[in-house]
Protein backbone atom coordinates (compact mmCIF):
# COMPACT_ATOMS: atom_id res chain seq x y z
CA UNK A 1 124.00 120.06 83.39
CA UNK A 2 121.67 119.46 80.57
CA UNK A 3 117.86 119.16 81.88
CA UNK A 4 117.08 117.57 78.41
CA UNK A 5 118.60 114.44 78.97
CA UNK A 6 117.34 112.72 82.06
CA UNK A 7 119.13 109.44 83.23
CA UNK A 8 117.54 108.24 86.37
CA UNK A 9 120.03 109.80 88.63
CA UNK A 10 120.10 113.30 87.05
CA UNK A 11 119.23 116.19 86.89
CA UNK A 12 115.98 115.33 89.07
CA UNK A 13 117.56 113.21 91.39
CA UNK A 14 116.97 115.87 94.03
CA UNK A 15 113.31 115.17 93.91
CA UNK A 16 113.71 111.78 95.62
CA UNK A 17 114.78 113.30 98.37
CA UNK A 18 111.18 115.16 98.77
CA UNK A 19 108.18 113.06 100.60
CA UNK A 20 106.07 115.08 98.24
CA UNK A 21 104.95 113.21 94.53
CA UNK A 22 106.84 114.98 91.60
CA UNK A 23 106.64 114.39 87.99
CA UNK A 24 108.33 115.51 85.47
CA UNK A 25 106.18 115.16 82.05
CA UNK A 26 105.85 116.39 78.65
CA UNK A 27 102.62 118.86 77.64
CA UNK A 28 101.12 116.04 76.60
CA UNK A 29 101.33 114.54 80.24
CA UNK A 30 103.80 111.84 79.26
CA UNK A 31 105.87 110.79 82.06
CA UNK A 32 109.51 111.16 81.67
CA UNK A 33 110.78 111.43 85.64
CA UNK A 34 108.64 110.08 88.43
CA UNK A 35 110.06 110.49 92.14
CA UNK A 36 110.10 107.23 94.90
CA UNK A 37 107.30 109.33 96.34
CA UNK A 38 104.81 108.37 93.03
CA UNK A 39 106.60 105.07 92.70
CA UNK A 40 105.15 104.20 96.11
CA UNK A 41 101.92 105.70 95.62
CA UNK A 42 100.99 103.66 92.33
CA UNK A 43 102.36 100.67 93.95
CA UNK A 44 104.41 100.71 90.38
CA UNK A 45 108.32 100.29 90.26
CA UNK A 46 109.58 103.84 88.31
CA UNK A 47 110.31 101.89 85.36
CA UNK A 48 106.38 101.45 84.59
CA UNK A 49 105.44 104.67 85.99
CA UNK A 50 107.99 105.99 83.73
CA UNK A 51 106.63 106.29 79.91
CA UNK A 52 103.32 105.93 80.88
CA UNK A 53 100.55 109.15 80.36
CA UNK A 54 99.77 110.77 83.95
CA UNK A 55 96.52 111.75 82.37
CA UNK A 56 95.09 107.85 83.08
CA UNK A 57 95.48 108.32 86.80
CA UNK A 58 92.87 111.01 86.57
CA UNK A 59 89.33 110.70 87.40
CA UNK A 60 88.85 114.17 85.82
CA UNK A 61 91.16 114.89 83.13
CA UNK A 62 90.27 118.50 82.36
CA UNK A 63 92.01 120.42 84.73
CA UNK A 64 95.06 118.81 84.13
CA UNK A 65 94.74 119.26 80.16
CA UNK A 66 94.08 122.79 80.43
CA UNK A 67 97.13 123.44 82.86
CA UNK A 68 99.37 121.43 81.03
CA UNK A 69 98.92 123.31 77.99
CA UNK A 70 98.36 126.72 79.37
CA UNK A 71 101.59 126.02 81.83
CA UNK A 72 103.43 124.59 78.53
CA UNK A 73 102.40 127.70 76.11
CA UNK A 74 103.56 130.16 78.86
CA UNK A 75 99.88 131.67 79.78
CA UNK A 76 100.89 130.95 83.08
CA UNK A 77 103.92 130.15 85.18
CA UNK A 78 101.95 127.49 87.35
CA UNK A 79 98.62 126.18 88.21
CA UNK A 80 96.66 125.31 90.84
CA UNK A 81 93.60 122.90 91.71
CA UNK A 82 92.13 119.80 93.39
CA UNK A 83 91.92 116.65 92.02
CA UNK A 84 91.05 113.21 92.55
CA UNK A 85 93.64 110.68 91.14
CA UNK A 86 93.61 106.54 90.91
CA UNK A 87 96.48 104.67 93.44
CA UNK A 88 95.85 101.40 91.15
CA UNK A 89 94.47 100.46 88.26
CA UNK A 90 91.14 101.54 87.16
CA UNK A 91 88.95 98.66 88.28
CA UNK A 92 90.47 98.81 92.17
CA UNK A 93 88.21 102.36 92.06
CA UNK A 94 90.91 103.69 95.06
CA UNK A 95 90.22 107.51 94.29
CA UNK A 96 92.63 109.85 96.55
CA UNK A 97 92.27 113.46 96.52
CA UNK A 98 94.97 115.69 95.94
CA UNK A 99 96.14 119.01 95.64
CA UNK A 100 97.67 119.83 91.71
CA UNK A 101 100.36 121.85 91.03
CA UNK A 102 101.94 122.23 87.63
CA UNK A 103 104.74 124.58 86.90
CA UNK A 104 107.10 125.54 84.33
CA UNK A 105 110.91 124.46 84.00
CA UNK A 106 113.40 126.35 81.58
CA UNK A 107 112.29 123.60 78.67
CA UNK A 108 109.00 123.91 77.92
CA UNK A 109 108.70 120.75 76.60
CA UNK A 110 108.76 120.08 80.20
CA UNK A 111 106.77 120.44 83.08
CA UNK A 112 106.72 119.58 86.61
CA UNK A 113 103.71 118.18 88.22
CA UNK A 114 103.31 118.00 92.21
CA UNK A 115 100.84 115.57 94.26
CA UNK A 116 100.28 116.75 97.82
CA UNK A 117 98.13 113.94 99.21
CA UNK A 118 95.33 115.28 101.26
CA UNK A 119 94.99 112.61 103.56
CA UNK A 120 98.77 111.99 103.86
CA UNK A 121 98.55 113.55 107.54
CA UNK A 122 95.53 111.38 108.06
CA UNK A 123 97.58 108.43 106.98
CA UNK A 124 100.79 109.60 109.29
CA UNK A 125 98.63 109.90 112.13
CA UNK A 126 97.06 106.45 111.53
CA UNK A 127 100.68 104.96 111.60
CA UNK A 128 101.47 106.51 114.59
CA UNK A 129 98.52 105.40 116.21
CA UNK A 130 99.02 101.78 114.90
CA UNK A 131 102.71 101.69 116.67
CA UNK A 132 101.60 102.95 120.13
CA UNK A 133 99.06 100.38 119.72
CA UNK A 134 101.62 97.59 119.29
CA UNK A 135 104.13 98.93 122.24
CA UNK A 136 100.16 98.77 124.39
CA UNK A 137 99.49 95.36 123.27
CA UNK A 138 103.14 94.25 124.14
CA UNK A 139 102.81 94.82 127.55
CA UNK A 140 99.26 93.84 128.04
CA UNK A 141 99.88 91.04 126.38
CA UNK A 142 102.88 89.71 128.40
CA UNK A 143 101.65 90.84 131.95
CA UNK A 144 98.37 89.56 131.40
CA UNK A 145 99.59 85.91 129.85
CA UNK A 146 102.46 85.53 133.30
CA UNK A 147 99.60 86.48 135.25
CA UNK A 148 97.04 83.91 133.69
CA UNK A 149 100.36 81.29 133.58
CA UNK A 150 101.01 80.73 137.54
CA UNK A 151 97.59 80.06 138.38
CA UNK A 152 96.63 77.92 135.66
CA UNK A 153 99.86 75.55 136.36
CA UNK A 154 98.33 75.45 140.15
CA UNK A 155 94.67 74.49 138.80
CA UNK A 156 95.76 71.79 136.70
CA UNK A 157 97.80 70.36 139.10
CA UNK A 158 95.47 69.88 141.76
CA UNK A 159 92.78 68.51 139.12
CA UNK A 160 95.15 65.51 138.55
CA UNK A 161 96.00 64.69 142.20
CA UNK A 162 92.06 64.73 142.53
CA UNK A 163 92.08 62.27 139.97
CA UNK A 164 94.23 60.30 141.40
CA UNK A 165 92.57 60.11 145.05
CA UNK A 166 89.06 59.25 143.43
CA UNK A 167 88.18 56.14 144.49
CA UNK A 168 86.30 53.20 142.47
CA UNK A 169 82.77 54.37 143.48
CA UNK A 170 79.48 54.61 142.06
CA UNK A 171 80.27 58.60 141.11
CA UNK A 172 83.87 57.29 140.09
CA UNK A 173 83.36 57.54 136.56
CA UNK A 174 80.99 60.69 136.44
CA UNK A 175 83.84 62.96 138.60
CA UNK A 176 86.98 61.51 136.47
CA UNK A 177 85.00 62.88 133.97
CA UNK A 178 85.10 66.40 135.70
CA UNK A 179 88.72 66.23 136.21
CA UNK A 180 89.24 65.50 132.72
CA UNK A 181 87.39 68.45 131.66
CA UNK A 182 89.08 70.65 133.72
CA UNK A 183 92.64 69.27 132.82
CA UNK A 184 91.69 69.82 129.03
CA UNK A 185 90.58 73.34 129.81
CA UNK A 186 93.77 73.82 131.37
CA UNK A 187 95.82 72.95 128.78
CA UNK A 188 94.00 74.74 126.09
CA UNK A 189 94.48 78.14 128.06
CA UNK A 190 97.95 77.13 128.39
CA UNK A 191 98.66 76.84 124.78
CA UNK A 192 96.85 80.02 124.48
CA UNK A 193 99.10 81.53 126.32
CA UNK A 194 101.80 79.76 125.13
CA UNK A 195 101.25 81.32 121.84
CA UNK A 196 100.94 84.67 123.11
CA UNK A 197 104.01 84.40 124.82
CA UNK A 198 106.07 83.36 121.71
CA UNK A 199 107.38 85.86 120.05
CA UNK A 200 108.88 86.94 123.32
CA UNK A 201 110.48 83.66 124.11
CA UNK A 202 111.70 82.99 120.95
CA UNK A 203 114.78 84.24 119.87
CA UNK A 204 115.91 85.05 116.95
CA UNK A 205 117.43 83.15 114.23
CA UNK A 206 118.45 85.85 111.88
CA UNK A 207 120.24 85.46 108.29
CA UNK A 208 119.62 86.54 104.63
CA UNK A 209 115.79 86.68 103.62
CA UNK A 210 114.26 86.60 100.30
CA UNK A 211 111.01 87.97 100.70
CA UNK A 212 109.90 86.47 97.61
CA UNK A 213 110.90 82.81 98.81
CA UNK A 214 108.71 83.33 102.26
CA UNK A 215 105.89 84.58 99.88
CA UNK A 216 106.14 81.15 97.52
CA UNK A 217 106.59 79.39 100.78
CA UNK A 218 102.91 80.82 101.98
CA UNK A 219 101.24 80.78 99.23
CA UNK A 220 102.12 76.61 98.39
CA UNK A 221 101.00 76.84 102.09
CA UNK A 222 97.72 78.32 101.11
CA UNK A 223 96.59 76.71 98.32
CA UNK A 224 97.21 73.73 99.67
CA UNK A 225 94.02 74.20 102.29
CA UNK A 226 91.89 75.96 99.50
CA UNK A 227 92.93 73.94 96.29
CA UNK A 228 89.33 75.06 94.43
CA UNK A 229 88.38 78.47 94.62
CA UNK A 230 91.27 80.67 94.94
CA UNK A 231 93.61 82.19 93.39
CA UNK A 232 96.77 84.12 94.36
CA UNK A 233 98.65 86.31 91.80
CA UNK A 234 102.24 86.88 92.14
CA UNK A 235 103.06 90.91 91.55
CA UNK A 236 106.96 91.33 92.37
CA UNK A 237 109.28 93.59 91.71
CA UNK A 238 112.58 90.75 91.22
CA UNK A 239 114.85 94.34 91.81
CA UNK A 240 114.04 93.81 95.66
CA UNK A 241 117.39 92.62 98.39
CA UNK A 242 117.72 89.88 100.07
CA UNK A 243 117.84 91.20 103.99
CA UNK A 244 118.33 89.99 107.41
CA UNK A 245 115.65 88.52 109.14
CA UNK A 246 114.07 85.45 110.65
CA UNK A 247 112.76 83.29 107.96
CA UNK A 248 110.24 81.24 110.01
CA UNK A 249 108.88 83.95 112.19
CA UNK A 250 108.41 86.27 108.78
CA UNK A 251 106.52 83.31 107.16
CA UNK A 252 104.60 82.89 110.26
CA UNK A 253 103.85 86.92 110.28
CA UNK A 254 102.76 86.56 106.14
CA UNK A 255 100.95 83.08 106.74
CA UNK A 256 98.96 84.50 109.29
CA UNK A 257 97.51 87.36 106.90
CA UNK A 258 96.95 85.41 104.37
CA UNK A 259 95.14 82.50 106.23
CA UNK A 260 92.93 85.73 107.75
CA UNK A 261 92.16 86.76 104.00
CA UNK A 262 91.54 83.34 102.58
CA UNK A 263 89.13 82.75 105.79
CA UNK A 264 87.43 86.19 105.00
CA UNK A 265 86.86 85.18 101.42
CA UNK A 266 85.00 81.85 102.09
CA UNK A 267 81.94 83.08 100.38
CA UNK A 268 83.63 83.87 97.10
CA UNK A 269 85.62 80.54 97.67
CA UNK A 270 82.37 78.94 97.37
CA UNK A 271 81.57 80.81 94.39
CA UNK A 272 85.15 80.44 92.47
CA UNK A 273 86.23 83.98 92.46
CA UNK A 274 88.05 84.43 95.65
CA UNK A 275 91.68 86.37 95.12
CA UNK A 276 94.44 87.00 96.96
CA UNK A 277 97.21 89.20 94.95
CA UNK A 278 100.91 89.06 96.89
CA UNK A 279 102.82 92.47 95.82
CA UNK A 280 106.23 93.91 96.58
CA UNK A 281 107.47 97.01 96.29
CA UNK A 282 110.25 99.20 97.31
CA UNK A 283 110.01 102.32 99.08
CA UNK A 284 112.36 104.97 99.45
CA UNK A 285 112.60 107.53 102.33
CA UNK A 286 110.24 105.90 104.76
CA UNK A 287 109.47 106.29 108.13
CA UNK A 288 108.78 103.61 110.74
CA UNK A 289 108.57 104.33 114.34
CA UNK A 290 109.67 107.94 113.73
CA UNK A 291 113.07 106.63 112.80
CA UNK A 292 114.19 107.43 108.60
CA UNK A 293 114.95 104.43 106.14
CA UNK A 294 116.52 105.42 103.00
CA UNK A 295 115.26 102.06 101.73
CA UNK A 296 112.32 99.90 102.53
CA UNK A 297 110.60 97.00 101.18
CA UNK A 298 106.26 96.69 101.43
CA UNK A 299 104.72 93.45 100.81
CA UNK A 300 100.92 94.14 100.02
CA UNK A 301 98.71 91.62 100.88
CA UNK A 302 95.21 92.42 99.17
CA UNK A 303 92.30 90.63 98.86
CA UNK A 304 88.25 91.16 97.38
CA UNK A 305 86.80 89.89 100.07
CA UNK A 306 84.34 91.78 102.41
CA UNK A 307 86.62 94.00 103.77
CA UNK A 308 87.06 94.09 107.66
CA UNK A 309 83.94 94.91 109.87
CA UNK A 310 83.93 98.85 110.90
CA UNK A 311 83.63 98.10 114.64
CA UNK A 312 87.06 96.35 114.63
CA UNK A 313 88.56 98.40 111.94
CA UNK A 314 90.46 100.12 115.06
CA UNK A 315 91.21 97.03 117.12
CA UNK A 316 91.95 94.31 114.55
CA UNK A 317 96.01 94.02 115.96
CA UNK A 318 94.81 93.89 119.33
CA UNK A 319 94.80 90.23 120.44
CA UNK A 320 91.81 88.20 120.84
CA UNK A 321 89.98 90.26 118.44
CA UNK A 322 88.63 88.25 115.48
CA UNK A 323 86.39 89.08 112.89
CA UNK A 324 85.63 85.43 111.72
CA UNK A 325 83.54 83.09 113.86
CA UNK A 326 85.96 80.67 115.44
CA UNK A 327 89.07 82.87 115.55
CA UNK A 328 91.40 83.55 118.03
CA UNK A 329 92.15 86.76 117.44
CA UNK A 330 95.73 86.33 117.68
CA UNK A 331 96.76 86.20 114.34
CA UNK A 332 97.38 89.94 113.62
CA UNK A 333 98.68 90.12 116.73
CA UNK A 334 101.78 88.02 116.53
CA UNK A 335 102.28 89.09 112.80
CA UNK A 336 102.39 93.04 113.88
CA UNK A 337 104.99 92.03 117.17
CA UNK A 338 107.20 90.15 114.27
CA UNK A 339 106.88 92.75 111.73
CA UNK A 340 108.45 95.37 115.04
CA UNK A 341 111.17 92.89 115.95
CA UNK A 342 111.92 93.51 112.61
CA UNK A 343 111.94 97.22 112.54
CA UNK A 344 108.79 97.17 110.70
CA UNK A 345 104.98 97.25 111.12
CA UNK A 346 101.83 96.34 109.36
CA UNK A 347 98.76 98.69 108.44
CA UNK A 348 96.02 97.65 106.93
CA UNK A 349 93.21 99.76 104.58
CA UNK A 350 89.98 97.82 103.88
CA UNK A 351 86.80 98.82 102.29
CA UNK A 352 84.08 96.03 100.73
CA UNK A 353 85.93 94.31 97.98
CA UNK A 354 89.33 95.15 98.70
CA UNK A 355 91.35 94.78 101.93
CA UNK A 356 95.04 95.64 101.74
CA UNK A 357 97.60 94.62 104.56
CA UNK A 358 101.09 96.07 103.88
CA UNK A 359 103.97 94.84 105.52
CA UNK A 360 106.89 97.70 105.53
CA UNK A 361 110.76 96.38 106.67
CA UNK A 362 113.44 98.30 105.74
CA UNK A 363 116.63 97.27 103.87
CA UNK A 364 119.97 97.95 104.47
């Protein structure tokens, strides 16, 4: 086979298959082959990360200059150094170090460059961590919420047959008062629970999904309680499946994030700069839950608001934990327990001005 002529499923095909970023470019760092690996890391369908120079993902250009012509002139067979590269466009500022090697193919009008992600392990262990953390707050969540359930039904009733042997007495009014305070109490801890309890009870109505329609149906959703203010951009990729799913519980799971962000970016509401950008991509060879996916879809939810506080950075999909006064902290929960009856889950990477919460399903 001819390595000069490179239609998307040859001759480098074989490097999709690799969870390690490849790139084939010319000397002049043009990009003329770019694995799913890179696709996923610039957050870029291939088609855009195709044609464009690798040389602008650089924070420090040199290096890669120097290799790529020493590499391309046969000084050397292959180089070697660290790097720090942009995952977005420049003003996003999200720097990731990586390990650079460049080596030589049998044109040397072409090269191959390889990414090894120095906090990929870091990221794999935070994944893992995240899904033992949903199986936890599964069964916490349903033993605790049966256990708060039989009681609670046992408390309320006994506060209404008080209620109803009160008798017309000077303290009449002042204790139906009391009853009707505990009655109300009663009932809002049994719609908390209620809610907990949901996605449990529920089952599922599954058909075809467009994830695209559930995020038009959110964001009409959304603007609709913050008409002044914000703004939230549209970023697909149209190339995405349709795939089965439950359409109201995945609109619930994307609803809930983005109320969370549009909450967290009341202040820059106020002062007419608050955004909320909705991206899809696909993802190829991805792992959820140690199981393999030959093809997955990510919605990124990402915001530039204050990013979420450090002491809950760990804890944020555990329920009742809120980092907005007023929350009930259950939000992230039910979204991450939809995103697994899906097959999915949710991680989330936040620093000030820029939170991102990706939602990863796979596709048939």
């Amino acid at each position: 086979m001819n390595p000069k002529s490179l239609p998307n499923d040859t001759p480098y095909g074989c490097f999709d298959l690799l969870a390690t970023l490849v790139a084939v470019v010319r000397p002049d760092g043009v990009c003329e082959f770019a694995n799913t690996a890179v696709e996923t890391l610039f957050n870029l369908p291939r088609r855009a990360v195709q044609g464009s120079n690798l040389l602008e993902w650089f924070v420090d250009t040199g290096r890669l200059i120097e290799a790529l012509e020493g590499v391309s002139r046969n000084a050397f067979s292959s180089s070697r150094f660290d790097a720090v590269i942009r995952r977005g466009p420049r003003t996003h500022d999200d720097l990731l170090p990586v390990h650079v090697i460049v080596s030589q193919t049998e044109d040397p009008e072409r090269l191959v460059i390889e990414l090894i992600e120095n906090a990929q392990q870091t990221r794999q262990d935070r994944e893992e961590r995240n899904l033992d953390q949903v199986h936890a707050t599964k069964e916490l969540t349903r033993n605790l919420a049966h256990e708060i359930k039989n009681p609670l039904g046992g408390i309320r009733g006994a506060a209404q047959l008080l209620a109803l042997e009160l008798q017309p007495t000077a303290l009449w009014s002042e204790l139906e008062e009391y009853t009707e305070v505990i009655i109300h109490e009663a009932d809002r801890l049994q719609s908390l629970v209620d809610r907990l309890l949901a996605p449990y009870r529920r089952a599922q109505v599954v058909g075809d999904v467009n994830i695209h329609e559930i995020c038009e149906r959110v964001r009409s959703l959304v603007l609709v309680q913050f008409p002044r203010g914000l703004t939230i951009q549209r970023d697909y990729d149209i190339s995405l499946p349709d795939f089965r799913g439950d359409r109201e519980q995945l609109i619930q799971a994307v609803l809930n994030i983005v109320q969370n962000a549009a909450h967290a970016l009341r202040d820059r509401i106020a002062q007419g700069d608050a955004l909320i950008v909705l991206r899809t991509r696909v993802a190829r060879q991805v792992t959820i839950g140690k199981q393999r996916w030959r093809l997955a879809l990510e919605l990124h939810i990402e915001d530039n608001g204050p990013g979420v506080p450090e002491e809950i950075k760990d804890r944020i999909f555990f329920p009742l934990v809120s980092g907005t006064d007023g929350g009930s902290g259950l939000g992230l929960t039910l979204a991450q327990t939809i995103a697994q009856q899906h097959q999915g889950m949710i991680d989330c990477d936040s620093q000030p001005g820029r939170t991102d919460f990706r939602i990863t399903l796979p596709l048939p």
